[in-house]
N, C-alpha and C. Protein backbone atom coordinates (compact mmCIF):
# COMPACT_ATOMS: atom_id res chain seq x y z
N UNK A 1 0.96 -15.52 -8.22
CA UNK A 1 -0.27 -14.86 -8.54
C UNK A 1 -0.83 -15.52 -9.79
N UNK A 2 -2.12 -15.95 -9.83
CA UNK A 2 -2.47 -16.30 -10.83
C UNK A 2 -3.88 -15.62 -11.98
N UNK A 3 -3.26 -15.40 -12.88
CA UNK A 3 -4.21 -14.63 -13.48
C UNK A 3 -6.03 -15.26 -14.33
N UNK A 4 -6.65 -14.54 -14.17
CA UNK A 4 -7.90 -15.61 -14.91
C UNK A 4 -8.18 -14.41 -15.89
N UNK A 5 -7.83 -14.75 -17.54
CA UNK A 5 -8.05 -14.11 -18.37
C UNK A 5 -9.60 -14.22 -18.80
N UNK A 6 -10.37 -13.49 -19.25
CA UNK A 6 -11.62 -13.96 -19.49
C UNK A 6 -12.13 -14.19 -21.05
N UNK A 7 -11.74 -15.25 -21.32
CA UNK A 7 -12.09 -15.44 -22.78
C UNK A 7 -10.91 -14.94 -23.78
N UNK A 8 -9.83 -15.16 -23.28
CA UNK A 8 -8.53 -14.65 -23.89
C UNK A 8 -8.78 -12.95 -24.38
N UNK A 9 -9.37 -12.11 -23.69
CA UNK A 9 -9.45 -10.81 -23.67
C UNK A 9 -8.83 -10.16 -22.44
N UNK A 10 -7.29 -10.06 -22.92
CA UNK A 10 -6.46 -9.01 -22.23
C UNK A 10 -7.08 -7.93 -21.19
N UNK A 11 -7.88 -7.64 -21.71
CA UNK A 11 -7.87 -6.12 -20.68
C UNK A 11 -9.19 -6.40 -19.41
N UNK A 12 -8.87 -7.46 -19.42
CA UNK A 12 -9.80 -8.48 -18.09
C UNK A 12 -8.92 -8.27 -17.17
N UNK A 13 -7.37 -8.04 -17.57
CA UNK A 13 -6.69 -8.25 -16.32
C UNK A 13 -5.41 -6.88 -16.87
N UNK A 14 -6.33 -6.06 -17.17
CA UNK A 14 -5.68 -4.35 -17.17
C UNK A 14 -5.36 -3.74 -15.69
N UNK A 15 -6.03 -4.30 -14.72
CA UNK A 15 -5.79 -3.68 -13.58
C UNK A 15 -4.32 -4.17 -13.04
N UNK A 16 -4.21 -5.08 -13.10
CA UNK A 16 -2.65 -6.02 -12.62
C UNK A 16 -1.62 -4.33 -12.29
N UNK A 17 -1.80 -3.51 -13.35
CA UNK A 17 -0.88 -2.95 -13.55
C UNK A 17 -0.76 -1.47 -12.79
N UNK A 18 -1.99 -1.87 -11.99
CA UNK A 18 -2.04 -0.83 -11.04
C UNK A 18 -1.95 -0.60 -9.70
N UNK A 19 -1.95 -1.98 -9.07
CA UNK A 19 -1.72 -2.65 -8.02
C UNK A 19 -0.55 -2.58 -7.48
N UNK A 20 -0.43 -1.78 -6.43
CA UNK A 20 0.42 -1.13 -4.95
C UNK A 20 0.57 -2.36 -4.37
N UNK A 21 1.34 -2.33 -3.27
CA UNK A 21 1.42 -3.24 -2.36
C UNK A 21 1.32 -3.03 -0.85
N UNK A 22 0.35 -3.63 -0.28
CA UNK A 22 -0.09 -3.56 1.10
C UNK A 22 1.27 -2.86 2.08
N UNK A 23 0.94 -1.72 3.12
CA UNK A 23 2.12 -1.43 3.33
C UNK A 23 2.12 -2.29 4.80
N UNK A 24 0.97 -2.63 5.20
CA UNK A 24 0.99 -3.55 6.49
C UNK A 24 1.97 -5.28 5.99
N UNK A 25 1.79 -5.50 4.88
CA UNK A 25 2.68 -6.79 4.60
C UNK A 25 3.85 -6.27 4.56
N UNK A 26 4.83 -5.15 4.03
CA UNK A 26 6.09 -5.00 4.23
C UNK A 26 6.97 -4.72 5.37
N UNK A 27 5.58 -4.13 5.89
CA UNK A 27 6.03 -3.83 7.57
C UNK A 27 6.50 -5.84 8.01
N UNK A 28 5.33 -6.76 7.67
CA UNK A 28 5.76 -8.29 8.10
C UNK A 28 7.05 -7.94 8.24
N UNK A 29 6.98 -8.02 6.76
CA UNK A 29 8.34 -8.86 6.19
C UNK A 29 9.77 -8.48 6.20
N UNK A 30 9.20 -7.10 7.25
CA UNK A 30 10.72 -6.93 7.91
C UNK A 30 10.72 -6.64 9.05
N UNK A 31 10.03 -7.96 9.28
CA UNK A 31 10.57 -8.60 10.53
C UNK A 31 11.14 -9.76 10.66
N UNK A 32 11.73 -10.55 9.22
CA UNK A 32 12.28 -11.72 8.96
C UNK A 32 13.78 -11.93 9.28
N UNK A 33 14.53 -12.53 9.73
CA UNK A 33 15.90 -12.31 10.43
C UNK A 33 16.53 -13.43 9.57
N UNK A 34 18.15 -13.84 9.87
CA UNK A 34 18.75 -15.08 9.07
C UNK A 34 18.33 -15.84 10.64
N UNK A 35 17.93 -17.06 10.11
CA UNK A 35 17.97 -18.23 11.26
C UNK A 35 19.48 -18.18 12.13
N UNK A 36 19.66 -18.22 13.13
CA UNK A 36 20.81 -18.10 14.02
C UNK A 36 21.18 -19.47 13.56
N UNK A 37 21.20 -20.82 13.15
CA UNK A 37 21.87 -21.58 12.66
C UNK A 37 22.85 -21.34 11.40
N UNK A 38 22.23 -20.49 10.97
CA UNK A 38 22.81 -19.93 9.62
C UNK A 38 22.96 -20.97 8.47
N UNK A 39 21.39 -21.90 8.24
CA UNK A 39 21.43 -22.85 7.20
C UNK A 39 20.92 -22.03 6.00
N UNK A 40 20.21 -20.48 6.67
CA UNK A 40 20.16 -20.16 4.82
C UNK A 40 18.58 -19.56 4.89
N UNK A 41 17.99 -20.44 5.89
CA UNK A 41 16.01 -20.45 6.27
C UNK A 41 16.68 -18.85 7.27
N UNK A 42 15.03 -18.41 7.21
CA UNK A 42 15.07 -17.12 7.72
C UNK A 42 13.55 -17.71 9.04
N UNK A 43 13.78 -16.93 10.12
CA UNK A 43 12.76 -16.84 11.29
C UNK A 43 12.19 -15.26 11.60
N UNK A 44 11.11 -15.11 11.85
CA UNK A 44 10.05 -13.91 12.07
C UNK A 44 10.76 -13.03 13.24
N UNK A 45 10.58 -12.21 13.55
CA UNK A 45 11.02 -11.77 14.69
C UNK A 45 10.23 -10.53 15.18
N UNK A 46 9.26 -10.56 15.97
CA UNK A 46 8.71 -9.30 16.26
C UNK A 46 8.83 -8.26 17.28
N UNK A 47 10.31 -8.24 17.61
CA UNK A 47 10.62 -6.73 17.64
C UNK A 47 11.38 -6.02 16.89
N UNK A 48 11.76 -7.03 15.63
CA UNK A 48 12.45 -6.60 14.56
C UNK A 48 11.23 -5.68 13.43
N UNK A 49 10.46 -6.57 13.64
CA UNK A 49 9.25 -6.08 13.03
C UNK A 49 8.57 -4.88 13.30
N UNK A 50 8.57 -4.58 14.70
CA UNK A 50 8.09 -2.95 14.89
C UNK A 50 9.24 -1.86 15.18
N UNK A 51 10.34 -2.85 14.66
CA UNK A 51 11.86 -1.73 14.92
C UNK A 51 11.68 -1.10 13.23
N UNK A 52 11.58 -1.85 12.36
CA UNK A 52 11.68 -1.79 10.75
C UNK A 52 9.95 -0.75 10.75
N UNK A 53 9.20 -1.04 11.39
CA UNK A 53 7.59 -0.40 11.04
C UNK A 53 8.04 0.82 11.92
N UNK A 54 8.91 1.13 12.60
CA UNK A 54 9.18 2.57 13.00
C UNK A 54 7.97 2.58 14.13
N UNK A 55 7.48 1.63 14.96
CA UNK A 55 6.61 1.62 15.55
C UNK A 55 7.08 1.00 17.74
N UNK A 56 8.42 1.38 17.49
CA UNK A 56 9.36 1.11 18.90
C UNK A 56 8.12 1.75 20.15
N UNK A 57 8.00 3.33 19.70
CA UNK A 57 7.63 3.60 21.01
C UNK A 57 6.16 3.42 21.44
N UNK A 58 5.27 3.28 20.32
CA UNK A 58 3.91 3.14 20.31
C UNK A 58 3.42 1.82 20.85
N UNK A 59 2.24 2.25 21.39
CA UNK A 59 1.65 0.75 22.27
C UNK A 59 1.55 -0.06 21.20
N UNK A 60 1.52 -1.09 21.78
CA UNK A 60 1.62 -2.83 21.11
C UNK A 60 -0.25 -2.23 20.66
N UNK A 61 -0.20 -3.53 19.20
CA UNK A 61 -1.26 -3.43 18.56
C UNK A 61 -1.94 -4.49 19.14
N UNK A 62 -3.28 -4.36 19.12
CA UNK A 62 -4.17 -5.20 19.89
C UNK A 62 -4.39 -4.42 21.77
N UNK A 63 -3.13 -3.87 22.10
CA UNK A 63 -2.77 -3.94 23.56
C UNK A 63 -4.59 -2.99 24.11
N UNK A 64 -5.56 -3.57 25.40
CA UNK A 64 -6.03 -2.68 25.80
C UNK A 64 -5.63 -1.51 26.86
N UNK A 65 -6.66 -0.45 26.79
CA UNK A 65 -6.41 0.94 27.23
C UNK A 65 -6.51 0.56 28.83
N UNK A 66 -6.04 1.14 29.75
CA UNK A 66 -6.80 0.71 31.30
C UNK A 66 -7.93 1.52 31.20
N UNK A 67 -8.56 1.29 32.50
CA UNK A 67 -9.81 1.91 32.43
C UNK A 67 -9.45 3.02 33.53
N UNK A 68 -10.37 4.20 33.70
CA UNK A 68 -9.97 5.31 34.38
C UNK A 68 -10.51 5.09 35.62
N UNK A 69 -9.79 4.80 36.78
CA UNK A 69 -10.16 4.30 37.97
C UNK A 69 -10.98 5.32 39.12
N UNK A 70 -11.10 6.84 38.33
CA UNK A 70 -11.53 7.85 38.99
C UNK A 70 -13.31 7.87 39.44
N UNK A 71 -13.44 8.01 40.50
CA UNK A 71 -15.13 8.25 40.32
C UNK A 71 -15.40 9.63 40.22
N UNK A 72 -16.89 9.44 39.40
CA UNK A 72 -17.55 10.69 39.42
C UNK A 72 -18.20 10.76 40.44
């Protein structure tokens, strides 16, 4: 992260200290596994990813709805 102080006046960058963290990025980032080689590198894995987001039984994101095949 890089900060841009403005004119060496500190409280340009007072907010830093209030800043949460996205809960959609932690959901990512656990979906990261050890590489099955086991050199140490880690690989993505996305059903690890909606096992950790607690999101198993819910439709896939993006997925569309069908359409209702009934006539009026």
């Amino acid at each position: 992260m890089r900060l841009l102080i403005n004119g060496g006046d500190w409280n340009s960058v007072a907010y830093i200290s209030e800043l949460q963290r996205n809960k959609y990025t932690e959901m990512f980032f656990g979906g990261y596994k050890d590489h099955p080689d086991g050199d140490g590198s880690m690989v993505w894995d996305y059903n690890l990813a909606r096992k950790n987001a607690q999101l198993n039984n819910k439709k896939k994101v993006g997925s569309l709805k069908k359409k209702s095949r009934r006539k009026k």
